[in-house]
Protein backbone atom coordinates (compact mmCIF):
# COMPACT_ATOMS: atom_id res chain seq x y z
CA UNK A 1 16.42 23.01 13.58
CA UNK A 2 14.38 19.74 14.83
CA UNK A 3 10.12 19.65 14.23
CA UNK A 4 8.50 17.71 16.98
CA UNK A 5 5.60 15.57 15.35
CA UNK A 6 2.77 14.26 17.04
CA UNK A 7 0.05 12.06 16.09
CA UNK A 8 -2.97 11.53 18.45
CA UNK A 9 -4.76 8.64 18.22
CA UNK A 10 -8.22 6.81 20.45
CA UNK A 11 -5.80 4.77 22.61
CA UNK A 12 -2.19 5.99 21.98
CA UNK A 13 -0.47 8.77 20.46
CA UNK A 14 2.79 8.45 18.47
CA UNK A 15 5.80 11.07 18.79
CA UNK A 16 8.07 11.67 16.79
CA UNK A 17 11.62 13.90 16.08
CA UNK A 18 12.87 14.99 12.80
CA UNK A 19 16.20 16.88 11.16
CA UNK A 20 15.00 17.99 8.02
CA UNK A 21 13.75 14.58 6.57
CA UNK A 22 15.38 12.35 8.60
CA UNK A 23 13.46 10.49 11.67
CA UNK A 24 15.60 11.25 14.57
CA UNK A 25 13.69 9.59 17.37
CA UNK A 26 10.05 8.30 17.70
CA UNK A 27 7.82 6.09 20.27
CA UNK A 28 4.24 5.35 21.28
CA UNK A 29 2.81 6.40 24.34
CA UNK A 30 -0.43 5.65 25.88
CA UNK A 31 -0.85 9.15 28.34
CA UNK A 32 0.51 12.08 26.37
CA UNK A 33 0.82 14.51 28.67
CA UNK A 34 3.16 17.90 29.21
CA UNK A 35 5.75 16.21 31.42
CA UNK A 36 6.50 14.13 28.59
CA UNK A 37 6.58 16.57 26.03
CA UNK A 38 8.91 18.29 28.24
CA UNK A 39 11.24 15.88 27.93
CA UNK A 40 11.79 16.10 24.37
CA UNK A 41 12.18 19.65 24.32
CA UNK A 42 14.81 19.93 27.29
CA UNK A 43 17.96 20.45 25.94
CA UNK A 44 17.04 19.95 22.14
CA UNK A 45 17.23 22.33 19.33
CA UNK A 46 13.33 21.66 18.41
CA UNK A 47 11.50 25.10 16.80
CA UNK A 48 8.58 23.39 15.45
CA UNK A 49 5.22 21.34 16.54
CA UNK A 50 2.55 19.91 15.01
CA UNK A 51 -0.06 18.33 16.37
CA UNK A 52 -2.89 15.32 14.66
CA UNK A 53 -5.71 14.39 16.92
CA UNK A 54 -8.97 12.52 17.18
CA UNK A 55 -10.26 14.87 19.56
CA UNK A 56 -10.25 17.98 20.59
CA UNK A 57 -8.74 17.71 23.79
CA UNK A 58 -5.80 18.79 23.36
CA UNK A 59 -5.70 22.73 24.64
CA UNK A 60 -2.85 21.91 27.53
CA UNK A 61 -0.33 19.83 25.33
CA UNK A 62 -1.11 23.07 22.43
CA UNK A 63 -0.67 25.66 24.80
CA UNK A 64 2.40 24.05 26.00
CA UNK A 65 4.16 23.72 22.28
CA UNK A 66 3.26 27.18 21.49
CA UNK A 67 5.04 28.35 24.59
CA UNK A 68 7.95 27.03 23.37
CA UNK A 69 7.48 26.24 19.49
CA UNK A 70 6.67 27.18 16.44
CA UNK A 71 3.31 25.27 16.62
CA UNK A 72 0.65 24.11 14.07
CA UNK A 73 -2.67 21.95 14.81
CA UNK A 74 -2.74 20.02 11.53
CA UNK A 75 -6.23 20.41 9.66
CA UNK A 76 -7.10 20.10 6.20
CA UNK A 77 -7.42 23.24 5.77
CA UNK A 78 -3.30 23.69 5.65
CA UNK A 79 -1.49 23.78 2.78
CA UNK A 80 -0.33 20.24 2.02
CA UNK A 81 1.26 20.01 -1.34
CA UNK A 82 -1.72 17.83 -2.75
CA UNK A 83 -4.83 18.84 -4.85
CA UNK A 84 -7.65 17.20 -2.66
CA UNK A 85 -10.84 16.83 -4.53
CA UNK A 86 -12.70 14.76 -1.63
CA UNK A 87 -16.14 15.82 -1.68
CA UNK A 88 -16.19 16.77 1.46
CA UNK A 89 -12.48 17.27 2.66
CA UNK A 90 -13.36 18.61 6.42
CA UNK A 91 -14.93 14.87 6.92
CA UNK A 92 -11.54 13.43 5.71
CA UNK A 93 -9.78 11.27 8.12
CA UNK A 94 -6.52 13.49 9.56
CA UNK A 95 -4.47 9.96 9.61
CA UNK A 96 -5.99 9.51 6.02
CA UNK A 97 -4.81 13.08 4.86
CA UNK A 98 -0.94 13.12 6.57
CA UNK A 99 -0.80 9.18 4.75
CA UNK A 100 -1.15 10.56 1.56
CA UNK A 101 1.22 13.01 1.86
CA UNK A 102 3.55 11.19 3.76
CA UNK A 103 3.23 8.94 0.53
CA UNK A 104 3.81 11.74 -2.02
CA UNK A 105 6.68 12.94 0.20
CA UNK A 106 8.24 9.57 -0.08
CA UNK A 107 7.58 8.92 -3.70
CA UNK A 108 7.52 12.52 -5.62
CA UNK A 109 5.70 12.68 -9.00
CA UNK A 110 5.02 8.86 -8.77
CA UNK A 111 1.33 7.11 -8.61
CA UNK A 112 0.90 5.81 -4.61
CA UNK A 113 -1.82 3.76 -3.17
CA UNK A 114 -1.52 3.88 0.97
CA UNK A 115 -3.23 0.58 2.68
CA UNK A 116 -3.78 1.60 6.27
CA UNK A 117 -4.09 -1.10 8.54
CA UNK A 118 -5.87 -0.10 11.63
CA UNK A 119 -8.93 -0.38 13.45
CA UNK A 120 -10.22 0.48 9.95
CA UNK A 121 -8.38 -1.07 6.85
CA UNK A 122 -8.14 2.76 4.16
CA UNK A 123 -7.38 2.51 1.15
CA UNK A 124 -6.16 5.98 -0.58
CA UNK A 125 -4.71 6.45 -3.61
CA UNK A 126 -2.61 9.83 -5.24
CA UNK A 127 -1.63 10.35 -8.59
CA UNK A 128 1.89 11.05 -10.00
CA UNK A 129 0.39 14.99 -10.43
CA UNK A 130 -0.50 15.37 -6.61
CA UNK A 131 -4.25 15.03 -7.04
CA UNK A 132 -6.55 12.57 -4.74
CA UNK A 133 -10.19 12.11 -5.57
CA UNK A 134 -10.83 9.35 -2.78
CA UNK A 135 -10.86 6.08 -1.71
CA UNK A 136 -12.20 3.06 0.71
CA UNK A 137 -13.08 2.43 4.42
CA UNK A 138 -13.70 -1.31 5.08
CA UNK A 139 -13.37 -3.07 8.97
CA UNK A 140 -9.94 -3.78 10.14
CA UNK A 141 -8.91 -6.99 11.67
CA UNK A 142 -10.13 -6.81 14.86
CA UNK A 143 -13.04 -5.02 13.90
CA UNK A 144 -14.06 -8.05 12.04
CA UNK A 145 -13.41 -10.62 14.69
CA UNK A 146 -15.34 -8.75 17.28
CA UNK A 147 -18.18 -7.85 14.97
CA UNK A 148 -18.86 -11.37 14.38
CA UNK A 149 -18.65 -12.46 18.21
CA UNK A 150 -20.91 -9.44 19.06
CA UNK A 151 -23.86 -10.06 16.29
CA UNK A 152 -24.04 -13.70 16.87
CA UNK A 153 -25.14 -15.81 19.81
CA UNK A 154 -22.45 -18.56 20.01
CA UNK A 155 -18.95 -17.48 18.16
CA UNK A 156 -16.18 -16.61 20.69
CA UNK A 157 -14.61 -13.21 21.36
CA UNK A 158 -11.47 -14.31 19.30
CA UNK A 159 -7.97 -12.34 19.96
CA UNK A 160 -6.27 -11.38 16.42
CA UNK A 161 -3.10 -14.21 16.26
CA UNK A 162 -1.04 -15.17 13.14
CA UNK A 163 -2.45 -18.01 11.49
CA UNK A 164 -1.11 -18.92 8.30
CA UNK A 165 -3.45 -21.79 7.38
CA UNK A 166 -5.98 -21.35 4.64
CA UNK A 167 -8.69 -22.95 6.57
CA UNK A 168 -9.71 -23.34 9.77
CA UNK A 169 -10.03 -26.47 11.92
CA UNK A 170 -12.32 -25.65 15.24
CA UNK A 171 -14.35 -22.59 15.90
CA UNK A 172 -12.01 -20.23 17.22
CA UNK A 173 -9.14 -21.52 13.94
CA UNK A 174 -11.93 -20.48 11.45
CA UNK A 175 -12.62 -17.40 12.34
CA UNK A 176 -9.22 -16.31 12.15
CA UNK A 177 -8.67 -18.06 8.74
CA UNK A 178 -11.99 -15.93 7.47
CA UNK A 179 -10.68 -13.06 8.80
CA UNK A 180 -7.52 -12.90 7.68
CA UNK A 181 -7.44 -14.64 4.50
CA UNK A 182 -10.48 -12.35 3.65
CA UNK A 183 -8.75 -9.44 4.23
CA UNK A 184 -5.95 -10.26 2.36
CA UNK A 185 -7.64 -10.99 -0.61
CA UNK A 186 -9.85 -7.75 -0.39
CA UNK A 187 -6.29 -6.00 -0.39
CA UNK A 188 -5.29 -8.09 -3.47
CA UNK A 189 -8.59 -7.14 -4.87
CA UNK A 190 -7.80 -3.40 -4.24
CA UNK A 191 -4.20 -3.40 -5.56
CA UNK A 192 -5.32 -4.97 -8.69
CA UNK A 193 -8.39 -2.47 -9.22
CA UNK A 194 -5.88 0.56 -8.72
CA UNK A 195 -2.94 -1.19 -10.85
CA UNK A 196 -5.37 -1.09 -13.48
CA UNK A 197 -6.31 2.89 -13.13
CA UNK A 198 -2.53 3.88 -12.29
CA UNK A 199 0.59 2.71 -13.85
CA UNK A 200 3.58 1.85 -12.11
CA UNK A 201 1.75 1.79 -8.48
CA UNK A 202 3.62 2.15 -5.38
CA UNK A 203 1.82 0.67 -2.52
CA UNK A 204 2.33 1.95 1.30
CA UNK A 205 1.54 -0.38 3.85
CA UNK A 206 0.87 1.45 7.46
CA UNK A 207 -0.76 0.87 10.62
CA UNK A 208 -0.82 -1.57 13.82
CA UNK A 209 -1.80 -4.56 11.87
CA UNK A 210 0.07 -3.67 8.46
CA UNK A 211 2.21 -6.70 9.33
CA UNK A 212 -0.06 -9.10 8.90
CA UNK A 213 -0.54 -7.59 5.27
CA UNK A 214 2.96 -7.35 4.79
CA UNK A 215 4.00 -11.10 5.91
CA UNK A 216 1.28 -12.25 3.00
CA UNK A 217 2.02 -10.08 0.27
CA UNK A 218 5.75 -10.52 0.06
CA UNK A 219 5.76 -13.64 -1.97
CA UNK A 220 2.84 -12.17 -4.13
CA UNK A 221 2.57 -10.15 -8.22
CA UNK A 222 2.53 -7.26 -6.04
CA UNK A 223 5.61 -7.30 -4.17
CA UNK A 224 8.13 -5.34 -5.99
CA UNK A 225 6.23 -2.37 -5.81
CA UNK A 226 4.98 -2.67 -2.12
CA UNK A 227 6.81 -1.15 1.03
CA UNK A 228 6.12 -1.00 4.12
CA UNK A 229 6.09 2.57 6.24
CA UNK A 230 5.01 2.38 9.73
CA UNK A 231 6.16 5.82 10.13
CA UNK A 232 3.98 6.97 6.75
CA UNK A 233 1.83 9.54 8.97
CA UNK A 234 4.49 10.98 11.05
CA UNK A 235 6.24 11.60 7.79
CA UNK A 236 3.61 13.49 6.23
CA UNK A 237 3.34 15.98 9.53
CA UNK A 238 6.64 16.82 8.95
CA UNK A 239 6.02 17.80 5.32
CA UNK A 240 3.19 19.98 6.25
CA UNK A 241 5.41 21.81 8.79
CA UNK A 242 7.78 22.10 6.00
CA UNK A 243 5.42 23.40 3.87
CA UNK A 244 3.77 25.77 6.48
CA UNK A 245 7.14 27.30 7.95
């Protein structure tokens, strides 16, 4: 029995195949569509599907799975093995939710923090009993670089590089240094104000930039307890069709 796992994002989706727990397969795709879902199903033992979109423009690719699958549209309204005491949990991010349990699936009873490193830099945090109360939305990367080309007259549009100095020497050096040495310590600055709530932290790095994160935290206090899950949402999906079966 395989689950098919699918998360939907604004310019790619990620799929995914699982045996249990184990990742079997898993890409990124730019034009999800039914031919492609096809493929995985031909010839595979797959029984269940979950889908996590942005949108709601999905109906074809859900009335395709549930043709042929045990399917679920992942909401928070599921049961998810977490006590979520978000204010107002219908407003929570889906790729914010299936983090935090793809956190609490990895580390059971333990106290998590998940750093998502996207077009938005999350910051979410679960306790060793299962419980979130909430956490942090600040500008991701890119975000920050564009923001500063687009409300001033002269900056540059500036693509996100590695640059490992800790200043910058021209225009286009020192916004990059800002950027990213910024960010980094904001995520120092986050780690510590959680390691101070929660003992024995785990932090969960995830997302298309998490490697930028990852590259300057390793030598840091922090890096004993930090890994580094690209997979972290597709994981949690697969819990919640575990937990929904």
């Amino acid at each position: 029995m395989a689950h098919l796992v699918i998360d939907i994002g604004n310019s790619r989706s990620k799929i995914a195949v699982f045996q249990g727990d184990e990742l079997i397969r898993s890409e990124k795709v730019h034009d999800l569509d039914t031919t492609i879902l096809g493929e995985y199903l031909k010839n595979s033992e797959i029984t269940h599907s979950i889908i996590s979109s942005v949108n709601d423009g999905i109906i074809a690719l859900e009335d395709f799975l549930k043709q042929r699958t045990a399917y679920i549209r992942f909401s928070t309204l599921l049961q998810t093995g977490i006590e979520n005491k978000y204010k107002s949990p219908v407003t929570l991010g889906l790729d914010r939710l299936a983090g935090i349990i793809g956190a609490r699936t990895l580390f059971p009873d333990k106290n998590c923090l998940v750093i998502d490193a996207g077009t938005c830099i999350t910051y979410d945090a679960i306790n060793k009993d299962g419980v979130y109360e909430g956490g942090s939305i600040s500008p991701g990367l890119k975000m920050r670089l564009k923001a500063m080309h687009n409300f001033t007259r002269r900056l540059p549009e500036v693509e996100l590089v590695e640059y490992d100095d800790w200043q910058g020497y021209d225009t286009k050096s020192a916004m990059l240094s800002g950027v990213l040495n910024g960010a980094i310590e904001e995520v120092k600055g986050f780690i510590e104000i959680y390691n101070s709530k929660y003992s024995k932290l785990h932090v969960i790095l995830c997302g298309g930039d998490s490697i930028f994160f990852d590259n300057r935290l390793k030598n840091s206090i922090f890096a004993h307890a930090l890994k580094t899950e690209p997979n972290l949402v597709l994981i949690g999906l697969n819990e919640v069709i575990q937990q929904n079966d």
